[in-house]
PDB file of N, CA and C in Angstrom:
ATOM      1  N   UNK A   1      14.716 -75.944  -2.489  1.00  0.00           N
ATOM      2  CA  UNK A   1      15.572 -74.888  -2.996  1.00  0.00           C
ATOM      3  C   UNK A   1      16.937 -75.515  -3.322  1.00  0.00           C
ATOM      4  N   UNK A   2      17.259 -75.235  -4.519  1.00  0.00           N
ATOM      5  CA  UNK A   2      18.936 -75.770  -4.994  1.00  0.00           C
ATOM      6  C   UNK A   2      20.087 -75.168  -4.401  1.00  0.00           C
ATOM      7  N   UNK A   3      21.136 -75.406  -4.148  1.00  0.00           N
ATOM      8  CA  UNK A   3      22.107 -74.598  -4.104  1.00  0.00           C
ATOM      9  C   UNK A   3      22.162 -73.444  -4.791  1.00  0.00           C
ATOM     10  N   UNK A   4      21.951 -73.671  -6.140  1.00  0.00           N
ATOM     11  CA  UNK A   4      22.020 -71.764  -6.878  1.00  0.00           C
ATOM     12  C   UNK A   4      20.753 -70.766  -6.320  1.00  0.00           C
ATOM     13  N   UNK A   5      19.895 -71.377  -6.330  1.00  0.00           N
ATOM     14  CA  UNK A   5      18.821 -70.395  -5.201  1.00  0.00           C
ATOM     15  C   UNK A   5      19.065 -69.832  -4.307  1.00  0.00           C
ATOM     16  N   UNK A   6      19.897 -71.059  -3.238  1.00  0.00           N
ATOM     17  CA  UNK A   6      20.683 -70.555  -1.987  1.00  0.00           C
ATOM     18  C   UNK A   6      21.391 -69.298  -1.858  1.00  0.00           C
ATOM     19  N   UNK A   7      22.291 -69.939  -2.915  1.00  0.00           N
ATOM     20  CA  UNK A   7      23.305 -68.867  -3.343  1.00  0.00           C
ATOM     21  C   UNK A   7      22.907 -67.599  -3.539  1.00  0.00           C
ATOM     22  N   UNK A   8      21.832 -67.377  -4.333  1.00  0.00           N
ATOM     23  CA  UNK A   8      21.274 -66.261  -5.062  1.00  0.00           C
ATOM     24  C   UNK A   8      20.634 -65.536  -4.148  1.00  0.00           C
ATOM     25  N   UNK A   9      20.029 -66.511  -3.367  1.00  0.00           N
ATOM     26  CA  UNK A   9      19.397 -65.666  -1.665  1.00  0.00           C
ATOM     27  C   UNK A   9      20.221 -64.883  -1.050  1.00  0.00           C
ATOM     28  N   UNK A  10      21.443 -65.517  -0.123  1.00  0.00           N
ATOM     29  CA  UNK A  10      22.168 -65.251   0.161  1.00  0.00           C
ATOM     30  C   UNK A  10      22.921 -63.814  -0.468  1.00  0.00           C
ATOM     31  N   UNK A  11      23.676 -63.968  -2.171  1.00  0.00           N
ATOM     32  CA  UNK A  11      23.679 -62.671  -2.708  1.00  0.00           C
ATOM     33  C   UNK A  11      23.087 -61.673  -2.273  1.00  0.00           C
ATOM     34  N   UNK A  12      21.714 -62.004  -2.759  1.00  0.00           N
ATOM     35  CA  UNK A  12      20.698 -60.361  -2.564  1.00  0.00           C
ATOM     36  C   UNK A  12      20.592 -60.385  -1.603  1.00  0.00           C
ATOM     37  N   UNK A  13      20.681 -61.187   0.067  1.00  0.00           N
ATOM     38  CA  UNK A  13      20.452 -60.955   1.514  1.00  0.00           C
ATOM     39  C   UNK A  13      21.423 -59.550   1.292  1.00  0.00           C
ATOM     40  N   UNK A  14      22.903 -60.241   1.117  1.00  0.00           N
ATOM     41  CA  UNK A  14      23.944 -59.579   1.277  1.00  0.00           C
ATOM     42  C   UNK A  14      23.795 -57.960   0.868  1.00  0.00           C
ATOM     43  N   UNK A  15      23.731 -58.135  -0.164  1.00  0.00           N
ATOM     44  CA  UNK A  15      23.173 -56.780  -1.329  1.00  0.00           C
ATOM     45  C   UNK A  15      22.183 -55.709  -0.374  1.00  0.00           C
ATOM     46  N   UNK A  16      21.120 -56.129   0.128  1.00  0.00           N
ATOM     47  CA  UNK A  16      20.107 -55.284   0.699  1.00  0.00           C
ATOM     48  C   UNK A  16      20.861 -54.640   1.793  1.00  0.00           C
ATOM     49  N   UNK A  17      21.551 -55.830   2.592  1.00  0.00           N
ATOM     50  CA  UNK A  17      21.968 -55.148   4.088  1.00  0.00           C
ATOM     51  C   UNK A  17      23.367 -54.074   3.677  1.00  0.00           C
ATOM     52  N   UNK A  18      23.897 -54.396   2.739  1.00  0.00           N
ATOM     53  CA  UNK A  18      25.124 -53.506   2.022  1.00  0.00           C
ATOM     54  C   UNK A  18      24.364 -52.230   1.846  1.00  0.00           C
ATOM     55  N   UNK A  19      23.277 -52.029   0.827  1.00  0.00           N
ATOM     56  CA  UNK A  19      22.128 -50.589   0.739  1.00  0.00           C
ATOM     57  C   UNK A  19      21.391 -50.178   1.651  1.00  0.00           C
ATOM     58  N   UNK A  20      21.205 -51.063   2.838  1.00  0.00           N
ATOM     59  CA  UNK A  20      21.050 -50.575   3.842  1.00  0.00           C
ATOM     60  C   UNK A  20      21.892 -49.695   4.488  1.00  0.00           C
ATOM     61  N   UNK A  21      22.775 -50.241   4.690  1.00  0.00           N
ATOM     62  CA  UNK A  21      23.918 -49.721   5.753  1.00  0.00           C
ATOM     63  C   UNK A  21      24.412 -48.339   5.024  1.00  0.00           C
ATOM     64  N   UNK A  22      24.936 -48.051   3.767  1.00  0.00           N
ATOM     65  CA  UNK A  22      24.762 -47.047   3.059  1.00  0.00           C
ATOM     66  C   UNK A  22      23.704 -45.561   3.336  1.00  0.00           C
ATOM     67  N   UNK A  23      22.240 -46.048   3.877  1.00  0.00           N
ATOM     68  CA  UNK A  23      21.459 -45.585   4.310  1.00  0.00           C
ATOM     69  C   UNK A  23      21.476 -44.519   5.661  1.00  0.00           C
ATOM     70  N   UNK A  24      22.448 -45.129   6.457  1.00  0.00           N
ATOM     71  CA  UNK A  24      22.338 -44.931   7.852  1.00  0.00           C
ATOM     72  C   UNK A  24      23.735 -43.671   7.864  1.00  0.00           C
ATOM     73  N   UNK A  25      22.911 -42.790   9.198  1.00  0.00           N
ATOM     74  CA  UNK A  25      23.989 -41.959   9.705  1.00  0.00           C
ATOM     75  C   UNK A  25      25.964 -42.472   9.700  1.00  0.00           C
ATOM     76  N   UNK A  26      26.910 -42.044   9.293  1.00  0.00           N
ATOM     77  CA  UNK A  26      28.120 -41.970   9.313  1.00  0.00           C
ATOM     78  C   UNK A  26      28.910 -41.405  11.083  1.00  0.00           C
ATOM     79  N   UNK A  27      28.032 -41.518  11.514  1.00  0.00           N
ATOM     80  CA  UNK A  27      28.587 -41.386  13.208  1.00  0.00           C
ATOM     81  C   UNK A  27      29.307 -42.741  13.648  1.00  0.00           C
ATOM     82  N   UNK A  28      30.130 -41.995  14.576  1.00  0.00           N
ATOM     83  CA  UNK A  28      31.283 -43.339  15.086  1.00  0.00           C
ATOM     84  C   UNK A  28      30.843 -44.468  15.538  1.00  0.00           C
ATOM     85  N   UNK A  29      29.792 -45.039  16.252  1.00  0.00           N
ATOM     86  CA  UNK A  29      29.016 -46.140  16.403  1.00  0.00           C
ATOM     87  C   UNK A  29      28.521 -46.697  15.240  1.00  0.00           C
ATOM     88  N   UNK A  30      27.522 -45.928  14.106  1.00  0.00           N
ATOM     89  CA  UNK A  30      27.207 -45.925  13.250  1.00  0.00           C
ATOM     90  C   UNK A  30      28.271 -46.702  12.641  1.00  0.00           C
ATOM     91  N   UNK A  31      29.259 -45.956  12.467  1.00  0.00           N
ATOM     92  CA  UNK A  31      29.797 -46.526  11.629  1.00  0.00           C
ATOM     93  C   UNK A  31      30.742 -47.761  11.730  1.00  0.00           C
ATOM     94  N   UNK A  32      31.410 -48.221  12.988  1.00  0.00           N
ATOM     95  CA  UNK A  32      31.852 -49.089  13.132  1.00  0.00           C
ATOM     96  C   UNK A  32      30.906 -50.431  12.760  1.00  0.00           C
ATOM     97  N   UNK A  33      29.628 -50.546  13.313  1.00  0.00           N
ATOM     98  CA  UNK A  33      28.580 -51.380  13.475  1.00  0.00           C
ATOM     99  C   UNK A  33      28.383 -51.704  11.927  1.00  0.00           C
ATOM    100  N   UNK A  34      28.330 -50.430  10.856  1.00  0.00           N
ATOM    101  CA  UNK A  34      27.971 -50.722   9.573  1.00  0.00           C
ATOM    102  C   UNK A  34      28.839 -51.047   8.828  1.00  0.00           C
ATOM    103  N   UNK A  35      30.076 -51.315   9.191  1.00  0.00           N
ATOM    104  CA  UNK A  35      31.287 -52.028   8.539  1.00  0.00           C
ATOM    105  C   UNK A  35      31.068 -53.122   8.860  1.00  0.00           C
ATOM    106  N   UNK A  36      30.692 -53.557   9.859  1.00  0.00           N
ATOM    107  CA  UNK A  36      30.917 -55.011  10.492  1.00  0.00           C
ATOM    108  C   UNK A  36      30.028 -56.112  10.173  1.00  0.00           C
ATOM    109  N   UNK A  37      28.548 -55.302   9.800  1.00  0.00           N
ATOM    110  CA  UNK A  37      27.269 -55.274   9.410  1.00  0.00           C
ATOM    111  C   UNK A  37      27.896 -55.919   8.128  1.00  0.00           C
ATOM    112  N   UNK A  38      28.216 -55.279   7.283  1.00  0.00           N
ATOM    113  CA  UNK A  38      28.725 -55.423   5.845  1.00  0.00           C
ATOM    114  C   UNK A  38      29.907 -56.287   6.002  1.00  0.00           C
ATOM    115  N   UNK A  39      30.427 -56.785   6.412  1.00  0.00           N
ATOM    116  CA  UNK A  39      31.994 -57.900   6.138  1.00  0.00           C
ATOM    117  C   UNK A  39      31.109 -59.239   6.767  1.00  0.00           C
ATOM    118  N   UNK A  40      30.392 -59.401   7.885  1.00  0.00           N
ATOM    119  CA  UNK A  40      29.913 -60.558   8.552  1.00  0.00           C
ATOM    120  C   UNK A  40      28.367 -60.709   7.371  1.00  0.00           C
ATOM    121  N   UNK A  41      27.759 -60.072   6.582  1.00  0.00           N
ATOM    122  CA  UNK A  41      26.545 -60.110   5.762  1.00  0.00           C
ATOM    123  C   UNK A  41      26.783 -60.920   4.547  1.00  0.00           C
ATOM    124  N   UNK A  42      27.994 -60.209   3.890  1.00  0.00           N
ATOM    125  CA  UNK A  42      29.203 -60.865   2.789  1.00  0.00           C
ATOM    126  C   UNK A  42      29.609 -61.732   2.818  1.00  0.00           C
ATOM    127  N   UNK A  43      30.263 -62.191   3.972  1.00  0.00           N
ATOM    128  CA  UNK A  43      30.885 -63.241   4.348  1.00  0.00           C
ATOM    129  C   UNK A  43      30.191 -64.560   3.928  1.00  0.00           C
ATOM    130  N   UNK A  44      29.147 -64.456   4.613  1.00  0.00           N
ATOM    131  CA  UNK A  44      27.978 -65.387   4.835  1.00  0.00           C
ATOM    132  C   UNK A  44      27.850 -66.051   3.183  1.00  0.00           C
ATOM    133  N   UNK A  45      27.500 -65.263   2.378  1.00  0.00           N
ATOM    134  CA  UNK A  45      27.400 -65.505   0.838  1.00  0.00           C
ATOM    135  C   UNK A  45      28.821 -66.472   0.790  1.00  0.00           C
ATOM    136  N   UNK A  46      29.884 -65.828   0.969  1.00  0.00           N
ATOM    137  CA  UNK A  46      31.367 -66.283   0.091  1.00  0.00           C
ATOM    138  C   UNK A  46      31.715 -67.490   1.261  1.00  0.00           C
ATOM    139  N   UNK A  47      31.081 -67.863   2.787  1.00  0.00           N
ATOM    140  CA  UNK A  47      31.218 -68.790   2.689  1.00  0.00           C
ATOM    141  C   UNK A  47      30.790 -70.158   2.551  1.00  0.00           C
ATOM    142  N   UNK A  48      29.491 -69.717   1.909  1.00  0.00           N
ATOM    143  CA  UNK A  48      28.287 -70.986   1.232  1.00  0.00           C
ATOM    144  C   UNK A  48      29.257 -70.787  -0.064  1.00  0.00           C
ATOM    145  N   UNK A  49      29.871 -70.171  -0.702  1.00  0.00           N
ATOM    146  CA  UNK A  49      30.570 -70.607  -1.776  1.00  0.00           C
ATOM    147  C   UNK A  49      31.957 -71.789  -1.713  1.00  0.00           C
ATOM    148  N   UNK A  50      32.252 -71.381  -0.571  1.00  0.00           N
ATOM    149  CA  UNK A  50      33.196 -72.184  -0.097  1.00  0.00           C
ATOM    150  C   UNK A  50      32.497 -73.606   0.122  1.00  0.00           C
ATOM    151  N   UNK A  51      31.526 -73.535   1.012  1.00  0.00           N
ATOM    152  CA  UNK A  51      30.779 -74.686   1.504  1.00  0.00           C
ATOM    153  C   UNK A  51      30.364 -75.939  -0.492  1.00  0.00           C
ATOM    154  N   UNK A  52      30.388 -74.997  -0.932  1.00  0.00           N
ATOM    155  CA  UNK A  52      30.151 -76.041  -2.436  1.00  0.00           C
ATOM    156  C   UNK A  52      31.556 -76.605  -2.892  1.00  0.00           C
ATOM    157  N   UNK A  53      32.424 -76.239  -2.567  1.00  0.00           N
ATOM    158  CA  UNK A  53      33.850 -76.991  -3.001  1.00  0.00           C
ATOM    159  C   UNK A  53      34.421 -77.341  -1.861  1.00  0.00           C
ATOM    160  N   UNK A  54      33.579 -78.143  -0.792  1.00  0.00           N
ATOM    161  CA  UNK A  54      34.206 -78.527   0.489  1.00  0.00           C
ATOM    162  C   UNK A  54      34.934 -80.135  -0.004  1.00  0.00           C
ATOM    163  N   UNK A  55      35.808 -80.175   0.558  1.00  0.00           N
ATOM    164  CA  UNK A  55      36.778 -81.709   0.319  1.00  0.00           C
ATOM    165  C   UNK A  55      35.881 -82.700   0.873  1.00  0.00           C
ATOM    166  N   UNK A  56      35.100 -82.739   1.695  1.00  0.00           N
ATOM    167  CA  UNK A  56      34.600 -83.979   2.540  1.00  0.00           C
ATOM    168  C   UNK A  56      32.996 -83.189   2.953  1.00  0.00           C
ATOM    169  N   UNK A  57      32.246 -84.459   3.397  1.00  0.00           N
ATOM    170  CA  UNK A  57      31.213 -84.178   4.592  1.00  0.00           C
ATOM    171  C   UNK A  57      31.707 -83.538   5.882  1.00  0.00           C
ATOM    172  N   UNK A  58      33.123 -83.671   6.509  1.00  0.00           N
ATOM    173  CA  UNK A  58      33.310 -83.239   7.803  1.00  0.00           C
ATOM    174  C   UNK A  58      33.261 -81.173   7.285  1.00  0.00           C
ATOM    175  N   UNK A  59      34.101 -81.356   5.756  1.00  0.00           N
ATOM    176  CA  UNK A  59      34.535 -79.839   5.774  1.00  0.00           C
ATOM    177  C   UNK A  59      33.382 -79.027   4.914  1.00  0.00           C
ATOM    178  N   UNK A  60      32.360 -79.444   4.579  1.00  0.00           N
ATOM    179  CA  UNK A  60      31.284 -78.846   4.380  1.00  0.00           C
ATOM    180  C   UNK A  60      30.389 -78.735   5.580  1.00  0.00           C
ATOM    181  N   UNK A  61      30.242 -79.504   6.431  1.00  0.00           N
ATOM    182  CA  UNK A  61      29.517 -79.261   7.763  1.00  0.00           C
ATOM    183  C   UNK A  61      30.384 -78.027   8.548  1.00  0.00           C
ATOM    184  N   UNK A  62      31.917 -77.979   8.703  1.00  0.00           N
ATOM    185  CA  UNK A  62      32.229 -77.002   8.999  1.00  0.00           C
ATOM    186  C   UNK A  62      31.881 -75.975   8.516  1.00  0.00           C
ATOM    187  N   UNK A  63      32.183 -75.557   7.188  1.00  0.00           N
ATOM    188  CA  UNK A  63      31.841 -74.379   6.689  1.00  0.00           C
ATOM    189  C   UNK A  63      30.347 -73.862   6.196  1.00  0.00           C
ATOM    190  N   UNK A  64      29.566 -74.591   6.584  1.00  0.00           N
ATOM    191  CA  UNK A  64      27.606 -74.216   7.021  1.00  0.00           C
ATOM    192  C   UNK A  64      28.062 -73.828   8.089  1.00  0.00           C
ATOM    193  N   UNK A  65      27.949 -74.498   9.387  1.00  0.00           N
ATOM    194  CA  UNK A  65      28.527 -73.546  10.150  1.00  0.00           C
ATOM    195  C   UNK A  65      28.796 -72.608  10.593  1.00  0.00           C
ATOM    196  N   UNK A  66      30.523 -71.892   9.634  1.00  0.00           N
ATOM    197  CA  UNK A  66      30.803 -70.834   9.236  1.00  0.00           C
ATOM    198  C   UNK A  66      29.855 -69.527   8.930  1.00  0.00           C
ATOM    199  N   UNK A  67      28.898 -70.162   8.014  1.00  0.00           N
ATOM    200  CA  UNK A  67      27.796 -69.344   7.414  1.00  0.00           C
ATOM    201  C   UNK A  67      26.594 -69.238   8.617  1.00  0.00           C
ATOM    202  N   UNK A  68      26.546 -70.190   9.455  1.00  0.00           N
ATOM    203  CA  UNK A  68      25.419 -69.736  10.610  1.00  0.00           C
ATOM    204  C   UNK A  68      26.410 -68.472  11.608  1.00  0.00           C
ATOM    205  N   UNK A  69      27.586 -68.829  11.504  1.00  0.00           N
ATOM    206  CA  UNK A  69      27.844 -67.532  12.532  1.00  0.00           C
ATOM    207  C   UNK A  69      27.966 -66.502  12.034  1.00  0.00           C
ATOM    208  N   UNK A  70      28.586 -66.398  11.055  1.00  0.00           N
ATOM    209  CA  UNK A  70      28.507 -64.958  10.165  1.00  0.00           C
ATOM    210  C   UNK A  70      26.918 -64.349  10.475  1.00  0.00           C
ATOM    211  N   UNK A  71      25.875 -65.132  10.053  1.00  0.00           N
ATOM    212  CA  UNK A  71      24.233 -65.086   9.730  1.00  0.00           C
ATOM    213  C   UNK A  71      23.467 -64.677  11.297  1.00  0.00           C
ATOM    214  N   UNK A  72      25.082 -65.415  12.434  1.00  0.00           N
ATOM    215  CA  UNK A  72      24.300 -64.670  13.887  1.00  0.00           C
ATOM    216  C   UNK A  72      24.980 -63.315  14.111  1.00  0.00           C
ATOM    217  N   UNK A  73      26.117 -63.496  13.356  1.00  0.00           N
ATOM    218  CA  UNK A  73      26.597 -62.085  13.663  1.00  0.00           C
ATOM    219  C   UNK A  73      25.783 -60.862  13.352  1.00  0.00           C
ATOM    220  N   UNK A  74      25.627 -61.038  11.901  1.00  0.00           N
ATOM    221  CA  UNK A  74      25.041 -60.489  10.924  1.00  0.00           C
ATOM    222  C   UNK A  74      23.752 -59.723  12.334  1.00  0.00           C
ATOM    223  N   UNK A  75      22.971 -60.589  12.172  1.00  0.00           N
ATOM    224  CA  UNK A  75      22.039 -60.226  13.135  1.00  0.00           C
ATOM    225  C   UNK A  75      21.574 -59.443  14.318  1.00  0.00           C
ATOM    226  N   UNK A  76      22.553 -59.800  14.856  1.00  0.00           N
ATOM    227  CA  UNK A  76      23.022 -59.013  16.258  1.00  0.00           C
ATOM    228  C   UNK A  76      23.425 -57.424  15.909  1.00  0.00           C
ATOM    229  N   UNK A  77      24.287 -57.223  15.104  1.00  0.00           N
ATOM    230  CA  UNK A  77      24.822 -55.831  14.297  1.00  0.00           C
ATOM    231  C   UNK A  77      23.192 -56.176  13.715  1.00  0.00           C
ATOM    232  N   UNK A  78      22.410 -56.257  13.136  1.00  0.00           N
ATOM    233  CA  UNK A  78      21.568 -55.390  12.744  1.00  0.00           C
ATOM    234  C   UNK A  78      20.131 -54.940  13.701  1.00  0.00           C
ATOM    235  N   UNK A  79      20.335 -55.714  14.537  1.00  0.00           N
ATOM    236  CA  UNK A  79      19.171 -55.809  15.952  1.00  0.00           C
ATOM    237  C   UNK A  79      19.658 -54.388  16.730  1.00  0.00           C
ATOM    238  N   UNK A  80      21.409 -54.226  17.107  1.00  0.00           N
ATOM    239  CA  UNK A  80      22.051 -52.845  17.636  1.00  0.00           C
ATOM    240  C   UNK A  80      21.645 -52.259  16.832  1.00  0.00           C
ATOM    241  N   UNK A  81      21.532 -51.954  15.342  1.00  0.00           N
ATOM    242  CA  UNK A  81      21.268 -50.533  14.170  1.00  0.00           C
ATOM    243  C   UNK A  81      20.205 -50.280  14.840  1.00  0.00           C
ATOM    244  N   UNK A  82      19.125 -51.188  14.503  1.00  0.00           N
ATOM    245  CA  UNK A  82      17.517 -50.669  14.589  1.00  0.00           C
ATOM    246  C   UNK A  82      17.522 -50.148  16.296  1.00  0.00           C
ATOM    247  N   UNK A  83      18.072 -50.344  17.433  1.00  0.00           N
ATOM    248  CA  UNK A  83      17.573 -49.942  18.376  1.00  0.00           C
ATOM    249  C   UNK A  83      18.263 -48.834  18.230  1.00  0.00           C
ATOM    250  N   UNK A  84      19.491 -48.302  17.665  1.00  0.00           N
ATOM    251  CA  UNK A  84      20.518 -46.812  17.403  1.00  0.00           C
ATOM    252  C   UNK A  84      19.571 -45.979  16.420  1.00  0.00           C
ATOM    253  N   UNK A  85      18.773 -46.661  15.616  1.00  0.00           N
ATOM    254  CA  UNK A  85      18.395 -45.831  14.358  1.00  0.00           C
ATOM    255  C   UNK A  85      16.651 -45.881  14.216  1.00  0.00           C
ATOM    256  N   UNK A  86      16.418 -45.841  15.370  1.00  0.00           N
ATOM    257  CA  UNK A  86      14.973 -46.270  15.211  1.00  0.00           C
ATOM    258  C   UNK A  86      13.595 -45.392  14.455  1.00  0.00           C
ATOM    259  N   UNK A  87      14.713 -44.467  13.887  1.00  0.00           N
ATOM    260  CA  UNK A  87      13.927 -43.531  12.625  1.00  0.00           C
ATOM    261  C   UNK A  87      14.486 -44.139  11.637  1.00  0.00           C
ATOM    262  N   UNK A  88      15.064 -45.208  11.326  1.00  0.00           N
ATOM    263  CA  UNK A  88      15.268 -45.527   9.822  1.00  0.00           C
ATOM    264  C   UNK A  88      14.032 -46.325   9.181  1.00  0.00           C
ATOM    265  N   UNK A  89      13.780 -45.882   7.769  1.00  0.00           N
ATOM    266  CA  UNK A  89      13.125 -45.878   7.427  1.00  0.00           C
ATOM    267  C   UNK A  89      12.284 -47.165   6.588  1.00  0.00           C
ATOM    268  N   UNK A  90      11.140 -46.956   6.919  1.00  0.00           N
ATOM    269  CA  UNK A  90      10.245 -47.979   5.858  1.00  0.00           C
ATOM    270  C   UNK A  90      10.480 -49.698   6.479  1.00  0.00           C
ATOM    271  N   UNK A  91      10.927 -49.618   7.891  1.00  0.00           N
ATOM    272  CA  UNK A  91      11.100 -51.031   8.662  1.00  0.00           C
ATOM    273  C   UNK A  91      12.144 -51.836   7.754  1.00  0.00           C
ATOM    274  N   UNK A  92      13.061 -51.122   7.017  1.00  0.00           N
ATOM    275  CA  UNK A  92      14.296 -51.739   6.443  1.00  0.00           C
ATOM    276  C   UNK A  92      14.923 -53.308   7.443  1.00  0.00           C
ATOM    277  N   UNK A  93      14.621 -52.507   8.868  1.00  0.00           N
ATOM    278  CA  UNK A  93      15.629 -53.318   9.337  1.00  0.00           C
ATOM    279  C   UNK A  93      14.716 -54.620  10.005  1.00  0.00           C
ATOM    280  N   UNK A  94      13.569 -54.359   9.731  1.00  0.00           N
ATOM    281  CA  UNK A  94      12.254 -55.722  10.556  1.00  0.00           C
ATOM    282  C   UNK A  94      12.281 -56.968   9.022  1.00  0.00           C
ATOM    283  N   UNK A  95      12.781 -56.091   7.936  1.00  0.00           N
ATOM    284  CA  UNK A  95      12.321 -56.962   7.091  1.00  0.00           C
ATOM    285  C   UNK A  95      13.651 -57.809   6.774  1.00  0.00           C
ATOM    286  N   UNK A  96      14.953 -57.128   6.920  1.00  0.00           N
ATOM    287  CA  UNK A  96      16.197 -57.917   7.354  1.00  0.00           C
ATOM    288  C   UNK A  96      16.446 -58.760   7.710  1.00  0.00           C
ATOM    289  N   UNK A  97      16.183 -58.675   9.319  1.00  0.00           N
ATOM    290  CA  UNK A  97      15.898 -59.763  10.220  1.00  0.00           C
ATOM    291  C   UNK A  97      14.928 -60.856  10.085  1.00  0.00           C
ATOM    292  N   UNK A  98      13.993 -60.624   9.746  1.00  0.00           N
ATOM    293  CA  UNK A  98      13.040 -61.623   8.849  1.00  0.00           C
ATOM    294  C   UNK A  98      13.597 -62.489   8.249  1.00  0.00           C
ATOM    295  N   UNK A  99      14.518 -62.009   7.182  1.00  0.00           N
ATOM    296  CA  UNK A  99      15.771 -62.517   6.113  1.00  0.00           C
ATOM    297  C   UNK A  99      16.582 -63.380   7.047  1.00  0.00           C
ATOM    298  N   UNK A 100      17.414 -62.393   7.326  1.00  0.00           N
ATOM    299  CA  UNK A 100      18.485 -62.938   8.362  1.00  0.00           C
ATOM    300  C   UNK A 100      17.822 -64.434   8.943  1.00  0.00           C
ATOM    301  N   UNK A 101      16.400 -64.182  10.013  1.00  0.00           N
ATOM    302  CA  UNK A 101      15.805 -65.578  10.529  1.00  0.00           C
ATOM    303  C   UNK A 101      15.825 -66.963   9.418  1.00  0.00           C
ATOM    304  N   UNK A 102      15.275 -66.504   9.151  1.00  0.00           N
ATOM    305  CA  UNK A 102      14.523 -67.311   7.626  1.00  0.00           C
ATOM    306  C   UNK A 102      15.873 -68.362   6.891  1.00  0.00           C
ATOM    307  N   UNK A 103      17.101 -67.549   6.665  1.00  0.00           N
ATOM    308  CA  UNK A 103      18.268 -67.768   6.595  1.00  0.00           C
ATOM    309  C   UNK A 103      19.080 -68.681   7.365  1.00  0.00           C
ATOM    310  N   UNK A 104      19.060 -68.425   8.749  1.00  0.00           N
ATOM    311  CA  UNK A 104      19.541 -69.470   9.778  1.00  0.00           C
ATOM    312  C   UNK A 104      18.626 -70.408   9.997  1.00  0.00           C
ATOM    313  N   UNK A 105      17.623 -70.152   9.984  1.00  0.00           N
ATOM    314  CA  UNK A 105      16.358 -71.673  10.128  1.00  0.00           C
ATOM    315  C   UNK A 105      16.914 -72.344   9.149  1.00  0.00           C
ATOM    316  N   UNK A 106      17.413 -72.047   7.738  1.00  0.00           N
ATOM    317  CA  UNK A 106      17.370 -73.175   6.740  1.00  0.00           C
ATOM    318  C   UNK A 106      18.681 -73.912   6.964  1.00  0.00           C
ATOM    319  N   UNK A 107      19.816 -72.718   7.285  1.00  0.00           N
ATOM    320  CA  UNK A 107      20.945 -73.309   7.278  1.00  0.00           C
ATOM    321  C   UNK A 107      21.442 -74.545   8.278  1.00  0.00           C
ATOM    322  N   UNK A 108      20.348 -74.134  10.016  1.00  0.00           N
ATOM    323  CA  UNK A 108      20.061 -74.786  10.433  1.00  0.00           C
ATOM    324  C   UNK A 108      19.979 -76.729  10.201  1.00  0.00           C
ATOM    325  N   UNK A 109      18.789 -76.184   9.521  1.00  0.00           N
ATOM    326  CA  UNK A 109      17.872 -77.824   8.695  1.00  0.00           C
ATOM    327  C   UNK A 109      18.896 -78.682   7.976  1.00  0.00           C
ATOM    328  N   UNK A 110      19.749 -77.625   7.434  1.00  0.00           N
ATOM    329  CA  UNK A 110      20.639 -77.920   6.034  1.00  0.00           C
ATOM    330  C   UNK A 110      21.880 -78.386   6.696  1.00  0.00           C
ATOM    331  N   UNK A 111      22.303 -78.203   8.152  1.00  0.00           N
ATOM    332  CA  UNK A 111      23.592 -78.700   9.082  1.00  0.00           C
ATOM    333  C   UNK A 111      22.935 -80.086   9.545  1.00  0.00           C
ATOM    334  N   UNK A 112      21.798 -80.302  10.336  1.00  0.00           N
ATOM    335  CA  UNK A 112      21.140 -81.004  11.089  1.00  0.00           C
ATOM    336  C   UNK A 112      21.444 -82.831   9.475  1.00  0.00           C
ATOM    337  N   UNK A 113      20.572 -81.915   8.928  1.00  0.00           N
ATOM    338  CA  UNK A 113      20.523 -82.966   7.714  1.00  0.00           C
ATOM    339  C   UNK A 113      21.936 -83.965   7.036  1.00  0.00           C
ATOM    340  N   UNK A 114      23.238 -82.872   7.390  1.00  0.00           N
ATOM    341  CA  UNK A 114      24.635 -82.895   7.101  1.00  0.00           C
ATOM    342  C   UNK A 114      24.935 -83.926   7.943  1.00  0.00           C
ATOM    343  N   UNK A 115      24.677 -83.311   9.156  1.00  0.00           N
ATOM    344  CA  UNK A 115      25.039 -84.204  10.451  1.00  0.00           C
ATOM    345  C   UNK A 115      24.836 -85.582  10.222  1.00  0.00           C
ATOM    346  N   UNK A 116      22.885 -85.766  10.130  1.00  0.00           N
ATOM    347  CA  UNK A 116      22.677 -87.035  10.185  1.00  0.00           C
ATOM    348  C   UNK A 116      23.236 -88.035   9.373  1.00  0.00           C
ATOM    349  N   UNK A 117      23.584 -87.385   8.019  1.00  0.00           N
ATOM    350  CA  UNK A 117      23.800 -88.208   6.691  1.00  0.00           C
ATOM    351  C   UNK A 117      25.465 -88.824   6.863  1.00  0.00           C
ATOM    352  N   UNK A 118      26.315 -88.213   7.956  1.00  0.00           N
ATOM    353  CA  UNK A 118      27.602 -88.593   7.724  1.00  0.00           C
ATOM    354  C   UNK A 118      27.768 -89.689   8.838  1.00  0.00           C
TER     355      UNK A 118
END
């Protein structure tokens, strides 16, 4: 997978969990969780954008990184939804997390690989 793939993943990760969250009850838990859901989901995208105009190997390994914690955050806020919302619909949130996994495994591979090469 290229970087613009990445990228493009990442986008539509972002995108789904944004129409997700849209989805869900507007209650005060609700809603704190689905803001947070949405800025740490986003993030993740804009900072693999960052990660492509890094100055060095040290400051691109940082900012993967960056993008794995956003990607655990991300996670965690969406692991709390599904146990708050466990009538939401059509397993929105099993197929997320799927994403979300799938996402940190690579970014994972893609730090490990960073590491070794510097």
């Amino acid at each position: 997978m290229n970087k613009f793939e990445i990228e493009n993943r990442l986008i539509d990760f972002s995108v789904r969990v944004v129409k997700s969250m849209e989805m869900l009850d507007k209650n005060g838990v609700n809603q704190h969780l689905r803001d947070q859901a949405i800025r740490s989901c986003t993030a993740c995208s804009l900072n693999y954008g960052e990660a492509q105009s890094a100055e060095s190997r040290k400051d691109f390994i940082h900012k993967i990184g960056v993008v794995m914690k956003e990607l655990r955050e991300t996670l965690i806020n969406l692991k709390i939804l599904r146990r708050l919302n466990p009538d939401a619909g059509n397993g929105v949130f099993e197929n997320l997390i799927g994403e979300n996994n799938e996402l940190l495994a690579m970014f994972f591979r893609t730090l490990q690989t960073a590491r070794k090469n510097s």
